[in-house]
Protein backbone atom coordinates (compact mmCIF):
# COMPACT_ATOMS: atom_id res chain seq x y z
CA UNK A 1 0.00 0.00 0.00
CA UNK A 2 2.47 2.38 1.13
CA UNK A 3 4.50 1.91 -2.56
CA UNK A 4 1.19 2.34 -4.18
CA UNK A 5 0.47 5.34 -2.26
CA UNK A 6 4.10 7.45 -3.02
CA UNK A 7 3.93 5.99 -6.63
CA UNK A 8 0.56 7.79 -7.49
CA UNK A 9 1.94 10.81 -6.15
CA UNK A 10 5.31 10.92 -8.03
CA UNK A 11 3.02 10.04 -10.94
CA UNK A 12 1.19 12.82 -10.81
CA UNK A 13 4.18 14.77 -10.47
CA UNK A 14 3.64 16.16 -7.35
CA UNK A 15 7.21 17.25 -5.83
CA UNK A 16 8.10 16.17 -2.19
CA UNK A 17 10.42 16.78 0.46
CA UNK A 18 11.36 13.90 2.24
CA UNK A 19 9.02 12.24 3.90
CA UNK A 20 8.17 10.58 6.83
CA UNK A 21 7.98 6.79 7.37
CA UNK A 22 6.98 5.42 10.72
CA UNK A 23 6.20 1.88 12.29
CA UNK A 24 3.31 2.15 14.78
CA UNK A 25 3.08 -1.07 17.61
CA UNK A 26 -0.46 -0.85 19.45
CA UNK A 27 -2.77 1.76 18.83
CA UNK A 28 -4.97 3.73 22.06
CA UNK A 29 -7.85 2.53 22.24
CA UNK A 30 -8.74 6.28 22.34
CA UNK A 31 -11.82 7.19 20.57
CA UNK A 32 -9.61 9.86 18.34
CA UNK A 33 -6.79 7.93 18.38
CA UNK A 34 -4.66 8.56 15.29
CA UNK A 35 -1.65 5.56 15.80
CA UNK A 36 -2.84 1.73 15.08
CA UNK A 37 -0.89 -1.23 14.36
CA UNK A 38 1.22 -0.43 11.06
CA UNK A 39 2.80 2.00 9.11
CA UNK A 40 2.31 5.82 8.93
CA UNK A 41 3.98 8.36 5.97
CA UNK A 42 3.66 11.85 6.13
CA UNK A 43 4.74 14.11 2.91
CA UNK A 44 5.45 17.57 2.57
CA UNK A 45 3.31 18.21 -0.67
CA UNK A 46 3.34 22.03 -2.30
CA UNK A 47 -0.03 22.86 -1.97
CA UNK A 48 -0.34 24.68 -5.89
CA UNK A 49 0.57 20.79 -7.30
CA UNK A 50 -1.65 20.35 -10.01
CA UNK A 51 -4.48 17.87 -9.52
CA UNK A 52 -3.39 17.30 -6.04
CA UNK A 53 -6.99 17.63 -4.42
CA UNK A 54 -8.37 15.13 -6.86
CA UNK A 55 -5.31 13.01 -6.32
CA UNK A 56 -5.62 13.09 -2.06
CA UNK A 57 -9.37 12.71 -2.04
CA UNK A 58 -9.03 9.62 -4.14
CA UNK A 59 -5.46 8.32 -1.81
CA UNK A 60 -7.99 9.16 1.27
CA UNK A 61 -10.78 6.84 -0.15
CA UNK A 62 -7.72 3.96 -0.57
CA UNK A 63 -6.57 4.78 3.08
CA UNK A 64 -9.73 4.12 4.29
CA UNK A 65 -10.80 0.88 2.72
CA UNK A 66 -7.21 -0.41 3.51
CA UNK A 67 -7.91 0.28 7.25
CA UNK A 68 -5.91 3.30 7.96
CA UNK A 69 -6.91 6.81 8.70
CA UNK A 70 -5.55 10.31 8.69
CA UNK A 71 -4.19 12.17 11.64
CA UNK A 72 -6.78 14.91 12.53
CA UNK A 73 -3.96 16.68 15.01
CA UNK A 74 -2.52 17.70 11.60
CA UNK A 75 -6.00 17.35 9.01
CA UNK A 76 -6.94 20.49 6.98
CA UNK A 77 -9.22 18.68 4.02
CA UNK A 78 -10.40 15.19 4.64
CA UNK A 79 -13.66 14.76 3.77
CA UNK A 80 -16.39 14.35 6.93
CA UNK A 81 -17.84 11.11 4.64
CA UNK A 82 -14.60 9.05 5.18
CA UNK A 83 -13.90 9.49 8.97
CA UNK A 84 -16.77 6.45 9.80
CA UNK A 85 -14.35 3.88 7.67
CA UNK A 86 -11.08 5.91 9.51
CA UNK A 87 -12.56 5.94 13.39
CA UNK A 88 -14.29 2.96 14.00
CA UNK A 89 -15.37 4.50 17.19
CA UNK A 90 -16.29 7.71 16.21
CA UNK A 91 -19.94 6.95 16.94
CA UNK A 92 -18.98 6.41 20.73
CA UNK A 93 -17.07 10.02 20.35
CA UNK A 94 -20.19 11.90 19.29
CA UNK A 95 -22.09 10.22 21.41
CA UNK A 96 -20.19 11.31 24.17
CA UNK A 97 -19.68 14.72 23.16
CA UNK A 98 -23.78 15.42 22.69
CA UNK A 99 -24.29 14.15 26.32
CA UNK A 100 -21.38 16.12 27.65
CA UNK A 101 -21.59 19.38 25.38
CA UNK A 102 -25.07 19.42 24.08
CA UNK A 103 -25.04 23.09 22.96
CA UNK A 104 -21.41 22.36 21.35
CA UNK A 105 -19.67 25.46 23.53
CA UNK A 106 -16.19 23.83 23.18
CA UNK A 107 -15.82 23.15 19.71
CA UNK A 108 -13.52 23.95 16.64
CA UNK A 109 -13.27 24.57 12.76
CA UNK A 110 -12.45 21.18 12.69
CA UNK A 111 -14.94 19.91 14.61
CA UNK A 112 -17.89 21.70 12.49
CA UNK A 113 -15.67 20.87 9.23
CA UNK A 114 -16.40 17.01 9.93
CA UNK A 115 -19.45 16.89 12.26
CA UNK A 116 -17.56 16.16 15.35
């Protein structure tokens, strides 16, 4: 997956600084909880790259069926449709947060961005 993943981005020529490759053990069993069992990359992307939207929404939708997720410490565009498939547990999380924060007083752009 992960050669898959950096192969459709030098495809679409998208430039890169080096990236990040990292081995996860155990994942939290946090609700939010970005790290699971397996391998993370992180790339430094110019954000002007040509087709580059199309090309993450469509590397999101492959992350997701595959099992992984994106880190929402660090998320500016995933799409609110995808997190279900990313955070198994995300149900629990809004759950939660409507008995705790029913009015939604301590919230955040994210949080409205993807229904949190």
């Amino acid at each position: 997956m992960l050669r898959h993943l950096v192969r459709r981005v030098a495809e679409q020529g998208c430039a890169t600084r080096p990236g990040l490759l990292k081995r996860f053990g155990e994942g939290s069993p946090g609700w939010l909880s970005f790290p699971a069992r397996g391998w993370g990359l992180s790339l430094e992307i110019p954000a002007r790259a040509p087709g580059l939207t199309a090309l993450l929404d469509e590397l999101d939708e492959e992350v997701a069926a595959a099992g992984g997720r994106v880190c929402l410490a660090r998320d500016s565009r995933v799409r609110p449709e995808l997190l279900d498939a990313m955070y198994p547990l995300l149900d629990d999380f809004r759950e939660l947060r409507a008995a705790v924060d029913p009015s939604s007083v301590f919230t955040s752009d994210l949080a409205r961005r993807l229904g949190l």
